[in-house]
C-alpha atoms as a PDB file:
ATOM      1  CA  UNK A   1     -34.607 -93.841  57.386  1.00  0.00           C
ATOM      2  CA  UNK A   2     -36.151 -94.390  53.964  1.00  0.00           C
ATOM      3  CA  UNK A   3     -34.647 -98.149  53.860  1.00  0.00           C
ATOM      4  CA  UNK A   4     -36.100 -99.094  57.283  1.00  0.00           C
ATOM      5  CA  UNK A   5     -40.172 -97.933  55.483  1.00  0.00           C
ATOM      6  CA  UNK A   6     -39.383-100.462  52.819  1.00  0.00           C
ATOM      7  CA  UNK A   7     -39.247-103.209  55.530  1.00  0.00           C
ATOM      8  CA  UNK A   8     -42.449-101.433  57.122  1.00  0.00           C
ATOM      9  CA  UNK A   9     -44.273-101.750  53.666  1.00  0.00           C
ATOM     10  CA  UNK A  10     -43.401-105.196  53.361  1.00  0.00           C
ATOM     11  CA  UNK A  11     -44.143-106.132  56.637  1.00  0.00           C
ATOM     12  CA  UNK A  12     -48.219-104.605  56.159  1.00  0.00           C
ATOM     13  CA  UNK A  13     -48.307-106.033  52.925  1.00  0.00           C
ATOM     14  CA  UNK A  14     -47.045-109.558  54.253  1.00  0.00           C
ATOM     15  CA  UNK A  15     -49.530-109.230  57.140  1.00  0.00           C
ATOM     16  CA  UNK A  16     -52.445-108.592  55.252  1.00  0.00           C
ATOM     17  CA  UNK A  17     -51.772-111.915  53.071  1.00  0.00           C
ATOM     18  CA  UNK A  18     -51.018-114.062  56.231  1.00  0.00           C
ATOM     19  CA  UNK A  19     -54.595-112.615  58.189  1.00  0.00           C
ATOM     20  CA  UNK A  20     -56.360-113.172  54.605  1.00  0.00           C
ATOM     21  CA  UNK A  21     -55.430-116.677  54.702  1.00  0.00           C
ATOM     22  CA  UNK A  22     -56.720-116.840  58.531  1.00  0.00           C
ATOM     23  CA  UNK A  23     -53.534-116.534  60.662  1.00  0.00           C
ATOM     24  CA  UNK A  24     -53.943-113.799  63.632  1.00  0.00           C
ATOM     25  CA  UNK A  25     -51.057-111.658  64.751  1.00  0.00           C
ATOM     26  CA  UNK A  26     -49.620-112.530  68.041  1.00  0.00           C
ATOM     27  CA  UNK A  27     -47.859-109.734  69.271  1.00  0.00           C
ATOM     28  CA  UNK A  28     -49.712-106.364  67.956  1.00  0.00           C
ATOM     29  CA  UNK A  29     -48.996-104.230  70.832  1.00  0.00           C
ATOM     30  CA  UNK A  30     -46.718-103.143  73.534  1.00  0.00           C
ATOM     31  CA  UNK A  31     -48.439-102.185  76.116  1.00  0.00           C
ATOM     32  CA  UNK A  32     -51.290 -99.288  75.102  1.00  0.00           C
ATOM     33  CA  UNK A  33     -49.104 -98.849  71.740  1.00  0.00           C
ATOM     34  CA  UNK A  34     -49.327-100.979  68.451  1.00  0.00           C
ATOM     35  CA  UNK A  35     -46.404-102.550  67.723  1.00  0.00           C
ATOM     36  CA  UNK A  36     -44.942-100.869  64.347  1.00  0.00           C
ATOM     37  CA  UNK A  37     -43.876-102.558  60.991  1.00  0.00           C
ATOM     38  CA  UNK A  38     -40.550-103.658  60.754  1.00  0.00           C
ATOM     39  CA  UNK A  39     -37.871-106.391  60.050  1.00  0.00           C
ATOM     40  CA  UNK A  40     -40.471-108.855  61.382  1.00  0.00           C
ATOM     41  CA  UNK A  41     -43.773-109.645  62.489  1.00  0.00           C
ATOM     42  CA  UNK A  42     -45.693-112.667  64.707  1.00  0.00           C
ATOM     43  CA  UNK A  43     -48.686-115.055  63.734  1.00  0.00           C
ATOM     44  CA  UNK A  44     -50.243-117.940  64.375  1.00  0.00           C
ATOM     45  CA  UNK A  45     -52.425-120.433  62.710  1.00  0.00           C
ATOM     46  CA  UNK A  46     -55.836-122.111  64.930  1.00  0.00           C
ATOM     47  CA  UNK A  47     -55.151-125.375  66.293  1.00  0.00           C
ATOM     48  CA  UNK A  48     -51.331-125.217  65.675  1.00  0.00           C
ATOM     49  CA  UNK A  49     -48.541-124.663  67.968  1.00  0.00           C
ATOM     50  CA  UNK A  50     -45.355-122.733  66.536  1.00  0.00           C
ATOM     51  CA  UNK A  51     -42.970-125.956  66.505  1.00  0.00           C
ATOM     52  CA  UNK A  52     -45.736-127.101  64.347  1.00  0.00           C
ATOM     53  CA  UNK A  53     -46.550-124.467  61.965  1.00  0.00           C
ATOM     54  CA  UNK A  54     -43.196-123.952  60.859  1.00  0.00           C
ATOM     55  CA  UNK A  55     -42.983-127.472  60.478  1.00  0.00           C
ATOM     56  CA  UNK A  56     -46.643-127.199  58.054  1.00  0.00           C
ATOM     57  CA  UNK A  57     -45.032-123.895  56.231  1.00  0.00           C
ATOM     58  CA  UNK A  58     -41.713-125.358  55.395  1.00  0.00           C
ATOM     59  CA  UNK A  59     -43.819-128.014  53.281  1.00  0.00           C
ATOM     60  CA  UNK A  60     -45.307-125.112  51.029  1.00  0.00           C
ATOM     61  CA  UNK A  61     -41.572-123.820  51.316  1.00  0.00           C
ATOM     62  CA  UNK A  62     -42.354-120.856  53.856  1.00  0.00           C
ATOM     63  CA  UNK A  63     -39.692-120.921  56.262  1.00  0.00           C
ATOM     64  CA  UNK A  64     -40.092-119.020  59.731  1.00  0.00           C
ATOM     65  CA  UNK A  65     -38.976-119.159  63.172  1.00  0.00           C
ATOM     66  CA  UNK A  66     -40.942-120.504  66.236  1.00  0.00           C
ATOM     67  CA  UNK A  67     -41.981-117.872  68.986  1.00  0.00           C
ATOM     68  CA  UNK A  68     -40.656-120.448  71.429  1.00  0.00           C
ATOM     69  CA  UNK A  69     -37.008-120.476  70.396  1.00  0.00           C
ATOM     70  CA  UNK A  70     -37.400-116.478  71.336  1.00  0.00           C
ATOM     71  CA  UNK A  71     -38.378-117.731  74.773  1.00  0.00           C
ATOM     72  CA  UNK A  72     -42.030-116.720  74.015  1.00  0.00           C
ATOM     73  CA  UNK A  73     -44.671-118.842  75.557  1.00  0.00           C
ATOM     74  CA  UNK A  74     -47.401-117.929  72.838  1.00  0.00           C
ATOM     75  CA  UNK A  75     -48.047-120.211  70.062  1.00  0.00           C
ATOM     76  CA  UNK A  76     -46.955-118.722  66.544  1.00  0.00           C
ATOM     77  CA  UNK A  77     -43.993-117.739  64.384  1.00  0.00           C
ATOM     78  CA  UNK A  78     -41.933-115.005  63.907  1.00  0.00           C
ATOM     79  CA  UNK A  79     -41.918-113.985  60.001  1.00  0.00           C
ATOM     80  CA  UNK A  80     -38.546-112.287  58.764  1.00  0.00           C
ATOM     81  CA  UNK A  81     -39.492-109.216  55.950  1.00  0.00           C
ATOM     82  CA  UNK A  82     -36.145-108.357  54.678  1.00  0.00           C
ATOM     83  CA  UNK A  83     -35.695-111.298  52.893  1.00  0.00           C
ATOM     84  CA  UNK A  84     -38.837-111.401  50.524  1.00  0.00           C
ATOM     85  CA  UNK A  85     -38.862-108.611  48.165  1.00  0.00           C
ATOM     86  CA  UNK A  86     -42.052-107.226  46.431  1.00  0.00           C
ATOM     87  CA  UNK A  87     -42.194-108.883  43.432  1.00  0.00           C
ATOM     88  CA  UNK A  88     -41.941-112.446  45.309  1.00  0.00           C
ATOM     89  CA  UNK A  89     -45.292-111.371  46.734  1.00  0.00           C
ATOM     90  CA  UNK A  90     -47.255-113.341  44.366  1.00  0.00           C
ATOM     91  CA  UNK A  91     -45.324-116.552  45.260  1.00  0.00           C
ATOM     92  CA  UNK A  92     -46.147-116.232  48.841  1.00  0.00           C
ATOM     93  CA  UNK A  93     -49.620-115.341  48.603  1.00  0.00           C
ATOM     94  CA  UNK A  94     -50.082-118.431  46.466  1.00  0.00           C
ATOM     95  CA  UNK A  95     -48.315-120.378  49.172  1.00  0.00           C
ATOM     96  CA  UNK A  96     -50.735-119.250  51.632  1.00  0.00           C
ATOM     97  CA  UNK A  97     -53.101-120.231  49.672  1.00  0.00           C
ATOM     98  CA  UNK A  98     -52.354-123.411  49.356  1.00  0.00           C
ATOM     99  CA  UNK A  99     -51.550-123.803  53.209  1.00  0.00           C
ATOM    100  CA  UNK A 100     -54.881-122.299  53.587  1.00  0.00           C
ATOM    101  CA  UNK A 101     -56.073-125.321  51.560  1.00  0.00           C
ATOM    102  CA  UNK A 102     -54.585-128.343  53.110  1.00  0.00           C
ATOM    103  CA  UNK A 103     -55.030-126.497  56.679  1.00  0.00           C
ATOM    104  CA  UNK A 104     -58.765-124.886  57.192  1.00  0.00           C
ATOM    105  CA  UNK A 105     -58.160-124.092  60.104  1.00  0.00           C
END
């Protein structure tokens, strides 16, 4: 059990770097319940469709998944945790950063 928290953790850190840099989570409940923290979560960026995003990320080297190759019809991406470790942290929220830069939003 203690190896599926560390993908929690990382998913709530991730999160909070994504929403500071003005994405919005897609999928945060199920039904009445929030969704919990896990191997990934969903966002999406104003003005962008998913196709498009991950198209936008992969230029600041971000790579993610489209919410309509899961057969979703919201607009976002589906971010993988178990991938990025901790200490690469830094690297991504400089990444948003940039995104955040060339895309106001």
């Amino acid at each position: 059990m203690k190896n599926v928290r560390t993908y929690g953790d990382r998913a709530r850190e991730m999160k909070k770097m994504f929403l500071r840099y003005g994405f919005h989570i897609v999928y945060d409940r199920d039904g009445d319940v929030p969704v919990a923290d896990g191997f990934y979560f969903t966002v999406a960026y104003p003005g962008m469709t998913g196709p498009g995003l991950v198209e936008a990320l992969l230029y600041f080297g971000i790579s993610a998944i489209s919410l309509s190759t899961t057969g979703s019809r919201q607009a976002g991406i589906r971010a993988c945790v178990s991938f990025v470790l901790p200490e690469q942290f830094p690297e991504l929220d400089s990444r948003l950063a940039a995104f955040r830069g060339h895309y106001p939003g």
